[in-house]
Protein backbone atom coordinates (compact mmCIF):
# COMPACT_ATOMS: atom_id res chain seq x y z
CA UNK A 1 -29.69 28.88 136.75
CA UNK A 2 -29.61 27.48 133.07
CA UNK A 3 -31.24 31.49 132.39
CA UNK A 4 -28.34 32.90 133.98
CA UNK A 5 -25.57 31.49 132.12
CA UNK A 6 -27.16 31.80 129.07
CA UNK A 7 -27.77 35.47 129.37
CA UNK A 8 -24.00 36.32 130.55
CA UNK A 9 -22.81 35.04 127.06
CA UNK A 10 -25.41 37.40 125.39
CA UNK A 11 -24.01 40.16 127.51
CA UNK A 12 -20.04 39.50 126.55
CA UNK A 13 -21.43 39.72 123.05
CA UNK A 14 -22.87 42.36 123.44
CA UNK A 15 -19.67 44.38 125.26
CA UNK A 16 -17.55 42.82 122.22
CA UNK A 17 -19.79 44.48 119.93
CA UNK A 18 -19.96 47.75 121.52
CA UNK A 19 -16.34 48.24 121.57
CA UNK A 20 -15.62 47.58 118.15
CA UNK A 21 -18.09 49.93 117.22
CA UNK A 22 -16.34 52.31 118.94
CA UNK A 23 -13.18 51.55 117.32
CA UNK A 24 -14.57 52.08 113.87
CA UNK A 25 -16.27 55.58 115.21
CA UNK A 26 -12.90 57.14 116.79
CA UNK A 27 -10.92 55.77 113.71
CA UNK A 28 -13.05 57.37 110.80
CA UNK A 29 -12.96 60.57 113.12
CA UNK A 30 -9.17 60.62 113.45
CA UNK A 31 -9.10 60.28 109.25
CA UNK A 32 -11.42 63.41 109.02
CA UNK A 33 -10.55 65.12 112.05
CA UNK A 34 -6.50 66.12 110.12
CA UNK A 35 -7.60 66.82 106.20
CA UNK A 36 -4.52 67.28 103.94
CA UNK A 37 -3.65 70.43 103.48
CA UNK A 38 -3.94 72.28 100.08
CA UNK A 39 -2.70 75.96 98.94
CA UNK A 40 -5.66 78.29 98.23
CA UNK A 41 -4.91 80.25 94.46
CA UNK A 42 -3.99 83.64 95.02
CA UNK A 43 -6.38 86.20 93.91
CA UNK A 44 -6.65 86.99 90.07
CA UNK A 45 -4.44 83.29 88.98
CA UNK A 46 -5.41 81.01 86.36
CA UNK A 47 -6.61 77.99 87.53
CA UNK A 48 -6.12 75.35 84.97
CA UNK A 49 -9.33 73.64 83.79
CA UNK A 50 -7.57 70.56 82.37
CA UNK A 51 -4.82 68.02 83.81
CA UNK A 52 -1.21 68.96 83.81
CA UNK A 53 1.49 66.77 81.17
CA UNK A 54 4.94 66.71 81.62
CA UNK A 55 7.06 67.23 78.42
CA UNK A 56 10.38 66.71 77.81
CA UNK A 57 12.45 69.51 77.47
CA UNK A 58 14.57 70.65 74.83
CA UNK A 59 17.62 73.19 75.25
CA UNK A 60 18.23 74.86 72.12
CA UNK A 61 21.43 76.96 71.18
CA UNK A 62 21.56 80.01 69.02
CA UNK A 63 23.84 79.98 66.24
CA UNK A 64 24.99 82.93 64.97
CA UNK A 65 25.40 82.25 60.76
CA UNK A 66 28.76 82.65 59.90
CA UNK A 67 30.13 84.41 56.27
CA UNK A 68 31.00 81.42 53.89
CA UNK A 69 34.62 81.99 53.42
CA UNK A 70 35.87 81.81 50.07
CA UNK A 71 37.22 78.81 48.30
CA UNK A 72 41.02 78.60 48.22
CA UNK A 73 42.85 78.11 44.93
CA UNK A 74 46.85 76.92 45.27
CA UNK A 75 49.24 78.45 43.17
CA UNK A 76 53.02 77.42 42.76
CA UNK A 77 55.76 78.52 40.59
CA UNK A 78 58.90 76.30 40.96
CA UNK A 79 61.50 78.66 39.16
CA UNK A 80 61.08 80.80 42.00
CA UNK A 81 60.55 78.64 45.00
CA UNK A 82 56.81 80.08 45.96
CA UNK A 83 53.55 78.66 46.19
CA UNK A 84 50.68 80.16 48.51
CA UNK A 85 46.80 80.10 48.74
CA UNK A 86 45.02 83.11 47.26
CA UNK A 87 40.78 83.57 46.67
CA UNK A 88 39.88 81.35 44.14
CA UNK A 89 37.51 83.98 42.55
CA UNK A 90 40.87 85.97 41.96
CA UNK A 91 42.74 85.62 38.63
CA UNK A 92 46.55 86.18 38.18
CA UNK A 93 49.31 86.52 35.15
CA UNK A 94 52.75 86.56 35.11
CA UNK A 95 54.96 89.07 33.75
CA UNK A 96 58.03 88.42 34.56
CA UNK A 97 59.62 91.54 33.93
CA UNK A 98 62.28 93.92 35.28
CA UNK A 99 61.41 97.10 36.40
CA UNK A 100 62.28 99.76 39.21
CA UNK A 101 59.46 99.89 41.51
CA UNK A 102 58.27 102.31 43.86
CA UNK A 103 59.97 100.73 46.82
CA UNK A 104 63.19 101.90 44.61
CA UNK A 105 64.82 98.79 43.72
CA UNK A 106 65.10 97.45 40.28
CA UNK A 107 63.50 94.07 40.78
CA UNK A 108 61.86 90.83 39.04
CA UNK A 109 57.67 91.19 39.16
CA UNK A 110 57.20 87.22 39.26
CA UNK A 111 53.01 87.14 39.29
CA UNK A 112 50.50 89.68 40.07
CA UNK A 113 46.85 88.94 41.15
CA UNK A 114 44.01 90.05 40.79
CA UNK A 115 40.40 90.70 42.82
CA UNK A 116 37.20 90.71 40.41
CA UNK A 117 36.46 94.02 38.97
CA UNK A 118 39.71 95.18 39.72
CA UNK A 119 41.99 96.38 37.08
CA UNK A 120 45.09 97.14 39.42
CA UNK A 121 46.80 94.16 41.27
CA UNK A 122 45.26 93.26 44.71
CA UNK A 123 48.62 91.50 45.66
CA UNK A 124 51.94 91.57 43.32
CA UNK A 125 55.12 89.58 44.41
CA UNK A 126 58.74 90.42 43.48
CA UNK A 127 61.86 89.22 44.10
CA UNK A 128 65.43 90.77 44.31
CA UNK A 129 67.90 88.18 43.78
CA UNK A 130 71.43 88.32 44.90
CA UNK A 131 71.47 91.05 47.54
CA UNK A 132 73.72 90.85 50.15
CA UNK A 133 72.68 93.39 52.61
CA UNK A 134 70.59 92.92 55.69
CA UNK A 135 66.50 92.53 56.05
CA UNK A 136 66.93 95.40 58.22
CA UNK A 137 68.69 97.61 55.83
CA UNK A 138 67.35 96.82 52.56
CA UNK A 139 63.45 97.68 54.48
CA UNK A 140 64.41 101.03 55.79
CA UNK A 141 65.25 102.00 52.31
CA UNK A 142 62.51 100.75 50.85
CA UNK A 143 60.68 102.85 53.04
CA UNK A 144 62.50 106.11 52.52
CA UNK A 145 62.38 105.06 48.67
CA UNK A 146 58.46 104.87 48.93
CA UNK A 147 58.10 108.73 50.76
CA UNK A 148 60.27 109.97 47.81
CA UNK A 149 58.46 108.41 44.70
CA UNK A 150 54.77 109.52 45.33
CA UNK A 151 55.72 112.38 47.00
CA UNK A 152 57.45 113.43 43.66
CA UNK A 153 54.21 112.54 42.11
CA UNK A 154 52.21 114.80 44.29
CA UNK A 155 51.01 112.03 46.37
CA UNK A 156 51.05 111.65 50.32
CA UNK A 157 52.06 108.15 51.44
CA UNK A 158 51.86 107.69 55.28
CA UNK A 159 53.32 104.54 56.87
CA UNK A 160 50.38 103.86 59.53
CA UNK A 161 52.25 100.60 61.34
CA UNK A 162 54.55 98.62 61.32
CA UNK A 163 55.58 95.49 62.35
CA UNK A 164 59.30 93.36 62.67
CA UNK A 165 58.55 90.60 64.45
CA UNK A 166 56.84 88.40 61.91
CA UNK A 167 57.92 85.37 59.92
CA UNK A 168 57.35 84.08 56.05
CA UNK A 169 57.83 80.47 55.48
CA UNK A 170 59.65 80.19 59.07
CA UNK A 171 62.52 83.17 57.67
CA UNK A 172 62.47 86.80 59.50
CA UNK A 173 60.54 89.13 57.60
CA UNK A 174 58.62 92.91 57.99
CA UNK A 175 55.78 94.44 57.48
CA UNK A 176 54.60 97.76 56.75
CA UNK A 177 51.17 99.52 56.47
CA UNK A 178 50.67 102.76 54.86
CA UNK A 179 48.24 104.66 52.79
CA UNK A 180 48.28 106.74 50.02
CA UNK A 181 46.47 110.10 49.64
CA UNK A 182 46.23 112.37 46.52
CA UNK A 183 46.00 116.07 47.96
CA UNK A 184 42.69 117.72 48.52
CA UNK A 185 40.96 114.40 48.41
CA UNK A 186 39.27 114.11 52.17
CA UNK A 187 39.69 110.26 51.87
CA UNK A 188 42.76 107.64 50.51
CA UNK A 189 43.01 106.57 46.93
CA UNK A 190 44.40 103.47 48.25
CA UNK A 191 45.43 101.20 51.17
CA UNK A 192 48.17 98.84 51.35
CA UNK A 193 50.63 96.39 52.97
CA UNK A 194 54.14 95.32 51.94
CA UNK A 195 56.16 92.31 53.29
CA UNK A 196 59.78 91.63 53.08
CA UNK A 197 61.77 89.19 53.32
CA UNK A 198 65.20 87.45 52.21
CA UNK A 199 65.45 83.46 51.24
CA UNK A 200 69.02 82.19 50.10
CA UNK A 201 70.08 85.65 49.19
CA UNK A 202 66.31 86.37 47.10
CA UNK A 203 64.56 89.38 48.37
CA UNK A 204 60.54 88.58 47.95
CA UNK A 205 58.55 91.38 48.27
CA UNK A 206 54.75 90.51 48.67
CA UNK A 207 52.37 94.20 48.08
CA UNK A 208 49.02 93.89 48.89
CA UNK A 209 46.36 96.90 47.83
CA UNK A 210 42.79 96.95 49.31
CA UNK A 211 42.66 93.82 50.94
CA UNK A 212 41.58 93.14 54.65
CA UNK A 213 44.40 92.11 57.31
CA UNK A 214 42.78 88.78 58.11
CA UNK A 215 42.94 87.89 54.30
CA UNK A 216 46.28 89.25 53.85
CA UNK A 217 47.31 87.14 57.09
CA UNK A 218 45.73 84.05 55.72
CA UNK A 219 47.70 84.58 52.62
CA UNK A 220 51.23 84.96 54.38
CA UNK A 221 50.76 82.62 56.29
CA UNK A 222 50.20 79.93 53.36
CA UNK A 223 53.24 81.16 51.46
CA UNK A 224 56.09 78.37 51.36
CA UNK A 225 59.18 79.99 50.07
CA UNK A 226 62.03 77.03 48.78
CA UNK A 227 64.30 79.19 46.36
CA UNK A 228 67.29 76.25 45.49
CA UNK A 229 69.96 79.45 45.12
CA UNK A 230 69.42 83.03 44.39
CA UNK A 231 67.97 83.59 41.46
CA UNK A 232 70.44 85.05 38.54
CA UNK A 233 69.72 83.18 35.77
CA UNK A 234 67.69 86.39 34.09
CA UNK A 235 69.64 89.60 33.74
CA UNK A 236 68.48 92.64 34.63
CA UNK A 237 67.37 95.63 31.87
């Protein structure tokens, strides 16, 4: 009897240990039995032979180098009420002389400037005191006054735009383009702009030769124009 029982523990033992062998056998086959799955290099790729880094990434933008622009010089003359900003490479006198021009008034040539290497102005400003006409009027004579002069010097000029909505110093002005052309010449001797127009009874008159419509711009748009009253203290010759 004593044999009996002592055999029937040795037989739970050995059922306990049976089944957890089992356990441990179906649980390292359900591991193997689902392997992760990978994606096979296509045919012909690189397979890298060391460990891939991560580096940080940085976004650069492309700057396109811009032209220095040119350093501005101030220039102000207080007799006349002007001051502007002109190219400080340029140089300048003042004459201050009477004189008909080619726009066919007889007017005051207050300061002239000058681009290097040029011997002819690149922008000249006048002034016509004491007019009492109209901006409108005293431009479209201008105009007719320029046709007439070169064309009597056997020179084309050719208005090539216009323009009369514009403002100097917050007063109405207009503009004009043109060129000038010496016949049988395929090309112009010379480009220009003129701008008109009328502070406290002064006509200014701002000609511009060979210079670039953004510069020219720049330049207008600096000019402050303060005349105190139309300027007749000088007489005319």
């Amino acid at each position: 009897m004593k044999r009996k029982i002592l055999i029937l523990p040795c037989l739970i033992l050995i059922v306990i240990c049976v089944v957890v062998s089992t356990g441990c056998i179906s649980g390292t086959k359900s591991s193997t039995s689902n392997p992760a799955q990978t994606v096979a290099p296509s045919a012909g790729a690189n397979i890298a032979t060391t460990p891939a880094t991560t580096t940080p990434i940085v976004l650069v933008t492309a700057v396109t180098p811009q032209p220095s622009a040119s350093t501005l010089s101030s220039y102000t003359n207080n007799p006349y009420g002007i001051s502007l900003s002109y190219p400080s490479e340029w140089s300048y006198n003042e004459p201050g002389t009477w004189g008909v021009r080619d726009y066919g008034r007889n007017t005051l040539n207050i300061v002239n400037f000058y681009a290097p290497g040029t011997s002819n102005y690149t922008l000249s400003i006048d002034t016509d005191p004491g007019y009492s006409g109209n901006l409108e009027d005293y431009f479209n004579k201008a105009v007719v006054a320029l046709q007439n002069t070169y064309t009597q010097e056997n020179l084309a000029w050719d208005e090539t735009g216009a323009s009369y909505q514009m403002q100097i110093s917050g007063n109405k002005a207009y503009r004009i383009d043109y060129v000038l052309e010496k016949y049988g010449y395929s090309k112009p001797i010379a480009t220009g702009v003129q701008f008109y127009t009328i502070v406290n009874g002064n006509v200014y008159i701002f000609t511009y030769v060979g210079v670039s419509n953004d510069e020219s711009l720049a330049m207008v748009k600096s000019i402050t124009l303060n005349p105190t009253s139309p300027v007749t203290t000088m007489s005319r010759i």
